[in-house]
Protein backbone atom coordinates (compact mmCIF):
# COMPACT_ATOMS: atom_id res chain seq x y z
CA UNK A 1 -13.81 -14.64 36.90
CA UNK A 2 -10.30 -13.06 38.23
CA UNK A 3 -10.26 -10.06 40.14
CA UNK A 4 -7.78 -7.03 41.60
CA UNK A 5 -5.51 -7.52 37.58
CA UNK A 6 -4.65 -11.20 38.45
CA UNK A 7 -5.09 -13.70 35.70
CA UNK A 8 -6.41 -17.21 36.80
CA UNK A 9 -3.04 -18.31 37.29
CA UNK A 10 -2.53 -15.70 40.36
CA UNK A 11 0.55 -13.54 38.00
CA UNK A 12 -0.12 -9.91 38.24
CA UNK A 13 -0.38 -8.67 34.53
CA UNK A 14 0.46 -4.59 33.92
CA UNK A 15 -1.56 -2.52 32.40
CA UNK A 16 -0.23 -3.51 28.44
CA UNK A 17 -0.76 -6.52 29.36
CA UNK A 18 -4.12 -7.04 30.18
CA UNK A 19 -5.76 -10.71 30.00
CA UNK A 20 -7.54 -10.63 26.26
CA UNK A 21 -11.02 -10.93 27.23
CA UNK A 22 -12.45 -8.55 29.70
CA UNK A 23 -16.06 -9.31 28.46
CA UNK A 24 -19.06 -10.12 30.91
CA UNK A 25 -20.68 -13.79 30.28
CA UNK A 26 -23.95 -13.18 29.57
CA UNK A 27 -27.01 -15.61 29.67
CA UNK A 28 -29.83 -16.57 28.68
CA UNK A 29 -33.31 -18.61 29.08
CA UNK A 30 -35.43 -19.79 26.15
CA UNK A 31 -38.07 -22.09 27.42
CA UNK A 32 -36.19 -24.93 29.09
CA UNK A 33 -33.24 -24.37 27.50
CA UNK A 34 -29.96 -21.83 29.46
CA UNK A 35 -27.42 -20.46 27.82
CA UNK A 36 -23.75 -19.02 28.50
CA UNK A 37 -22.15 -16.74 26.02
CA UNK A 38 -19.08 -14.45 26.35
CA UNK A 39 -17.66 -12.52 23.42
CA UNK A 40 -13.42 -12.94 23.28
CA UNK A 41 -11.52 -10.23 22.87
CA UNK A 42 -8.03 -10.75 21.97
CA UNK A 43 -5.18 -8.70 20.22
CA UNK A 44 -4.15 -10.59 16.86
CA UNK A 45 -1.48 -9.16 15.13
CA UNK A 46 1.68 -7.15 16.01
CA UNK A 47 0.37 -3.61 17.13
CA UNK A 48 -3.25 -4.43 17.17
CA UNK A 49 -4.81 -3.29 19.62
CA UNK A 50 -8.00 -5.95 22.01
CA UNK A 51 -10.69 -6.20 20.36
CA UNK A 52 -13.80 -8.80 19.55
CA UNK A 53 -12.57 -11.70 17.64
CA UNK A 54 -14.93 -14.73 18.43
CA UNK A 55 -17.93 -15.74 20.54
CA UNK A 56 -17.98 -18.75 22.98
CA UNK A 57 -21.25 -20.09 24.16
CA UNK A 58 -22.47 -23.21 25.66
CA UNK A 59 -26.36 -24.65 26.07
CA UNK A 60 -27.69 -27.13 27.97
CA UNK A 61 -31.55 -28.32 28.99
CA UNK A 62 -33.34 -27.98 31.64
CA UNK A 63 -30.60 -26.82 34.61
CA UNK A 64 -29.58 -23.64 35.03
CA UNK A 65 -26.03 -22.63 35.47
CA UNK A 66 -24.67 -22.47 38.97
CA UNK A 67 -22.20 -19.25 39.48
CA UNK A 68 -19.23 -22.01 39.90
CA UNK A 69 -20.09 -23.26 36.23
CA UNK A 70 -20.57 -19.36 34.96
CA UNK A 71 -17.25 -18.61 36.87
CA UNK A 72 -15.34 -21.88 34.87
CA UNK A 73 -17.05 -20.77 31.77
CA UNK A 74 -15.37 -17.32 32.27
CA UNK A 75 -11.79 -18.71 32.90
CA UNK A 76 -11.76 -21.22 29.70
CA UNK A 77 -13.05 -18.23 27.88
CA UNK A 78 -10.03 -15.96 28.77
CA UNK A 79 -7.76 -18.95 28.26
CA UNK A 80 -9.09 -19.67 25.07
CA UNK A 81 -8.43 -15.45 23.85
CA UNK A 82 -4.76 -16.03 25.21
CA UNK A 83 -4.80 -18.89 22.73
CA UNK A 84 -5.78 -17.21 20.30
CA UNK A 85 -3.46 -14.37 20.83
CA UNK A 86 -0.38 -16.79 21.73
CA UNK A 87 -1.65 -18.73 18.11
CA UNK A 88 -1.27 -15.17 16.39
CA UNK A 89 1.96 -14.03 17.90
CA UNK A 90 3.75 -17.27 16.98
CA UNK A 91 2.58 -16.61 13.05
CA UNK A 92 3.79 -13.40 13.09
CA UNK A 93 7.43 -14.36 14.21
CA UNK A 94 7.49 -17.28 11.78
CA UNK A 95 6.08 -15.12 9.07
CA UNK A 96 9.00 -12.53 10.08
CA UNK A 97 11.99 -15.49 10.17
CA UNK A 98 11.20 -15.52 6.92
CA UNK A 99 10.57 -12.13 5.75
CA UNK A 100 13.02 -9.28 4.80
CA UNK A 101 11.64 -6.41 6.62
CA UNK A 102 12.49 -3.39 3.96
CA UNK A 103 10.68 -5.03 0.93
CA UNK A 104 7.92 -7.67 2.30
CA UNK A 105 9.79 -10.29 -0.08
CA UNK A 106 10.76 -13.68 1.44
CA UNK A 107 14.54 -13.46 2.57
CA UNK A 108 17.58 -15.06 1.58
CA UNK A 109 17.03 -18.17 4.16
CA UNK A 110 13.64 -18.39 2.77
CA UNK A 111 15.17 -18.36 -0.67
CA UNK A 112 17.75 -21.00 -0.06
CA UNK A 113 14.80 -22.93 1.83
CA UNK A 114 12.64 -23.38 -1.72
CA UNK A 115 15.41 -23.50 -3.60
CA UNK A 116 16.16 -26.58 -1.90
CA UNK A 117 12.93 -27.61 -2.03
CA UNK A 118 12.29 -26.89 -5.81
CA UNK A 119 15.23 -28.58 -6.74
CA UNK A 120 14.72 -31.59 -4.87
CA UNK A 121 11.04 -32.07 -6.79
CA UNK A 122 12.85 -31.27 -10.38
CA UNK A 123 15.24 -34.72 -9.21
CA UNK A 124 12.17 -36.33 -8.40
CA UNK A 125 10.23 -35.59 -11.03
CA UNK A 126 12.73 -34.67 -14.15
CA UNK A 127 10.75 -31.49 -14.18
CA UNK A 128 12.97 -28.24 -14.62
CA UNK A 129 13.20 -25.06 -12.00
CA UNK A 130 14.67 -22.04 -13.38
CA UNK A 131 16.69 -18.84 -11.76
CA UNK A 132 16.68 -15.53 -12.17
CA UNK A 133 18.97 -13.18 -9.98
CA UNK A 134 18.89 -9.24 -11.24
CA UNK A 135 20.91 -6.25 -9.58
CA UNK A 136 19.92 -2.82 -9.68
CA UNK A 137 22.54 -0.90 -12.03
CA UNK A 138 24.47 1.87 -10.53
CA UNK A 139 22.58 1.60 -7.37
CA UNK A 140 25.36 3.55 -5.30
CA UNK A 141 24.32 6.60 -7.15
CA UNK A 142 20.77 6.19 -5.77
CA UNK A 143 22.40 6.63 -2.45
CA UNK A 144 24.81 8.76 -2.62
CA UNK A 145 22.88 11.17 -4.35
CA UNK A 146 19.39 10.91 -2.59
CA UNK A 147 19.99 9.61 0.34
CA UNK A 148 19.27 6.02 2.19
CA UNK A 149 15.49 6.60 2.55
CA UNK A 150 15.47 7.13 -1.28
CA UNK A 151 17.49 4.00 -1.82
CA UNK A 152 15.28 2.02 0.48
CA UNK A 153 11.92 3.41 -1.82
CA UNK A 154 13.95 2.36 -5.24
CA UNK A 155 14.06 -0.99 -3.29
CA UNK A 156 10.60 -1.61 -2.15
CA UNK A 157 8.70 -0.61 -5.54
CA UNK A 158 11.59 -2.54 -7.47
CA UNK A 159 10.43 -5.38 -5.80
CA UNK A 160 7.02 -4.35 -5.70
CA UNK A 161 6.94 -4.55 -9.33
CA UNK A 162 9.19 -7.82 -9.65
CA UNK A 163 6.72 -9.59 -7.53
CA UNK A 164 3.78 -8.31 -9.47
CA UNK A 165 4.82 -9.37 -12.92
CA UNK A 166 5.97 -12.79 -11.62
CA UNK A 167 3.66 -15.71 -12.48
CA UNK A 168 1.80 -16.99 -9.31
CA UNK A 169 4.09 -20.60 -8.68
CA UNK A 170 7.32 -18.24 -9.00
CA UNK A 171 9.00 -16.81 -5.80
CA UNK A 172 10.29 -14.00 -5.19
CA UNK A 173 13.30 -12.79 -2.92
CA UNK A 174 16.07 -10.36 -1.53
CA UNK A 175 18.91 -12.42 -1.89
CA UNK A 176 20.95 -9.30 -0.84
CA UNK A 177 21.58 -5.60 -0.44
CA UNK A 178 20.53 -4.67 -4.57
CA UNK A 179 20.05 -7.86 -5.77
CA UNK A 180 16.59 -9.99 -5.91
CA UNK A 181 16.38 -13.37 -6.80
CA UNK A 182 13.09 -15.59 -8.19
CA UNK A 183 12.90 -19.17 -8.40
CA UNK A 184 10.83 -20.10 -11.06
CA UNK A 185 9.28 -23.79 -11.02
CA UNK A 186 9.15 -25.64 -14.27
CA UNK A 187 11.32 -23.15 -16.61
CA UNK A 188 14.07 -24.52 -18.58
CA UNK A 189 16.29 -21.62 -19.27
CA UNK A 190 14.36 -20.47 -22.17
CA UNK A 191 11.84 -19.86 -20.09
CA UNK A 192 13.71 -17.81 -17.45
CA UNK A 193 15.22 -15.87 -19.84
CA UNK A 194 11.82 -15.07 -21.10
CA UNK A 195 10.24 -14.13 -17.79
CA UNK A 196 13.77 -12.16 -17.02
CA UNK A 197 13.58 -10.16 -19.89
CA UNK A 198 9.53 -9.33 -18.94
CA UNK A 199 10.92 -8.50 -15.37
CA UNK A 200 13.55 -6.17 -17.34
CA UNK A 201 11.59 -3.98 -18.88
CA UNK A 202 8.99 -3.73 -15.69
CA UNK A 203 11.63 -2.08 -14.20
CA UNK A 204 12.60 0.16 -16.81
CA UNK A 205 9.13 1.73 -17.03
CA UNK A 206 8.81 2.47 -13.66
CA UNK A 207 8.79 6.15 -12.51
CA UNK A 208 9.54 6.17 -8.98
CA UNK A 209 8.86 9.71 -6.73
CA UNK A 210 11.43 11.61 -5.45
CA UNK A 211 11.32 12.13 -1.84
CA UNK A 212 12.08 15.85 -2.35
CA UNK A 213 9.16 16.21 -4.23
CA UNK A 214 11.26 16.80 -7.79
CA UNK A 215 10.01 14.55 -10.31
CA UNK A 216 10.64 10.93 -10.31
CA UNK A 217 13.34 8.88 -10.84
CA UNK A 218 14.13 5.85 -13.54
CA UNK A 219 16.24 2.60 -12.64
CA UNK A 220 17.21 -0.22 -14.58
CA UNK A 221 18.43 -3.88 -13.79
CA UNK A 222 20.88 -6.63 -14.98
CA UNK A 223 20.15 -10.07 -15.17
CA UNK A 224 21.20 -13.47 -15.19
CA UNK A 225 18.87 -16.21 -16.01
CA UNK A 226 19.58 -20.01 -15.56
CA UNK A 227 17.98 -23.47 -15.00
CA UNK A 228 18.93 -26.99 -13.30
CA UNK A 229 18.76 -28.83 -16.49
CA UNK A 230 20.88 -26.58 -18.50
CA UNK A 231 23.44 -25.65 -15.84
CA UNK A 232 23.73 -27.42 -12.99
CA UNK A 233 23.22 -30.31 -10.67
CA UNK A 234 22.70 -28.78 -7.90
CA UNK A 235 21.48 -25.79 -5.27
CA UNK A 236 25.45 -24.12 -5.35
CA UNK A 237 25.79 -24.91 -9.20
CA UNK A 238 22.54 -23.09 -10.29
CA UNK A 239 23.19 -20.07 -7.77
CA UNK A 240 26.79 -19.68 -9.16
CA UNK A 241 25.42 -19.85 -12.91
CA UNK A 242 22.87 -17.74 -12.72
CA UNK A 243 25.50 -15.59 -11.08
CA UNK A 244 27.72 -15.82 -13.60
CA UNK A 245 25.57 -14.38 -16.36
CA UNK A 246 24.23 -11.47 -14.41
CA UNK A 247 27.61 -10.80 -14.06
CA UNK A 248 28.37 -10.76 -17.63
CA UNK A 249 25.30 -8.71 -18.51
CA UNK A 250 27.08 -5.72 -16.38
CA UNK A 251 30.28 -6.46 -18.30
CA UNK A 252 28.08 -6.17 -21.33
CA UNK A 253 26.70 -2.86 -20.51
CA UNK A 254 23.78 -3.33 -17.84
CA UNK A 255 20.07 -3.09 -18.69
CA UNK A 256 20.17 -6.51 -19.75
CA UNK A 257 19.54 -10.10 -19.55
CA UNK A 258 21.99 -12.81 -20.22
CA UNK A 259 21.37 -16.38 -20.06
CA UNK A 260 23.77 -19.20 -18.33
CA UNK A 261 26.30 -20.81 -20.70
CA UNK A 262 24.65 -24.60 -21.35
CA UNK A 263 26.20 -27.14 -19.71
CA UNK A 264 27.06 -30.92 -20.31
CA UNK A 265 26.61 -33.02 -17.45
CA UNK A 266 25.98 -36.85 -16.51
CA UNK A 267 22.57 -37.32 -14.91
């Protein structure tokens, strides 16, 4: 074991940064048999704080453990809670690469990422994958007359509830400021109209608090629903068609879903 807050390595560590396990190794004697055990303590997560997250032991017959093999059996045991934390820290920055921060949705790389992906299997396969992009009407007015942190609230449960009446395979992401997109695997347009117009009336019946504490407030959503098969060839071409018709359901009044114009292509 280390002493005088120098890891095994010989780099002082500060007192945040503390090697993860600090526990004693214990053992033990049953009959012939000795044992070594240490508990690891490790911080796993961003803004957890050390704490027990595994046991390491080892057993052998007959000889007992010298204090070199106790004091190698302590070192692996630290180096295996670093690895654990190390393991835990690199989730959590892919997990945020792909994350927007505000709603807990996948981003717009993300997005573009299964899009690809998606579209690539429908080529493969001849199966279908449908789009659905929807803006938040008059979302400005949120803002302006509430205030950012009210904005930001309209924008989390908006996507709280998009993401809860989405089927499981579908996913769901900010694509940008207002607007959330969701990639729907298998749909021909229909199908994303369908789901669209479920996702448009989700939003309509939600009541969402006020952070002054007067009553709640009501937001609706446009959208434009569209699939490869239909519309497109490609990534760009189902984007900009999908686009396209949430575009014309805010010509056409908001609060609405309109589906992409069919089009002919060679396959």
């Amino acid at each position: 074991m280390t002493r005088e807050g120098r890891d095994p390595a010989g780099t002082t560590r500060g007192p945040d940064s503390e090697p993860a396990d600090r526990s004693p190794v214990a053992e033990s004697h049953v009959e012939s048999v000795h044992a070594l055990a240490v508990m690891l303590r490790a911080r796993l997560g961003a803004g957890a704080g050390v704490r027990p997250v595994a046991m390491m032991s080892i057993a052998r017959r007959e000889a007992r453990f010298s204090d070199a093999e106790r004091e190698i059996f302590g070192y692996l045991a630290g180096q295996a809670a670093v690895s654990l934390e190390n393991a835990s820290l690199h989730e959590t920055v892919q997990l945020q690469a792909v994350t927007d921060e505000l709603t807990g949705l996948h981003n717009a790389r993300q997005f573009h990422r299964t899009l690809t992906a998606e579209i690539e299997r429908s080529h493969r396969f001849r199966n279908d994958v449908g789009l659905v992009i929807m803006d938040l009407d008059d979302f400005k007015q949120v803002n302006d007359g509430f205030g950012h942190q009210q904005g930001d609230l309209v924008l989390v449960e908006v996507a709280r509830v998009i993401e809860t009446q989405s089927r499981d395979i579908d996913e769901v992401a900010r694509y940008g400021g207002e607007e959330l997109a969701v990639i729907l695997p298998q749909a021909d347009s229909e199908g994303a109209a369908v789901g669209a117009e479920r996702l448009r009336q989700a939003v309509n019946e939600l009541q969402i608090p006020r952070l002054d504490g007067v009553g709640t407030l009501s937001v609706t959503a446009s959208f434009g629903a569209a699939s490869l098969l239909d519309s497109a060839t490609d990534k760009d071409g189902l984007i900009a068609a999908a686009d396209a018709a949430l575009y014309r359901s805010k010509r056409a009044g908001k609060n609405r879903v309109e589906r992409a114009e069919r089009v002919v292509t060679p396959r």
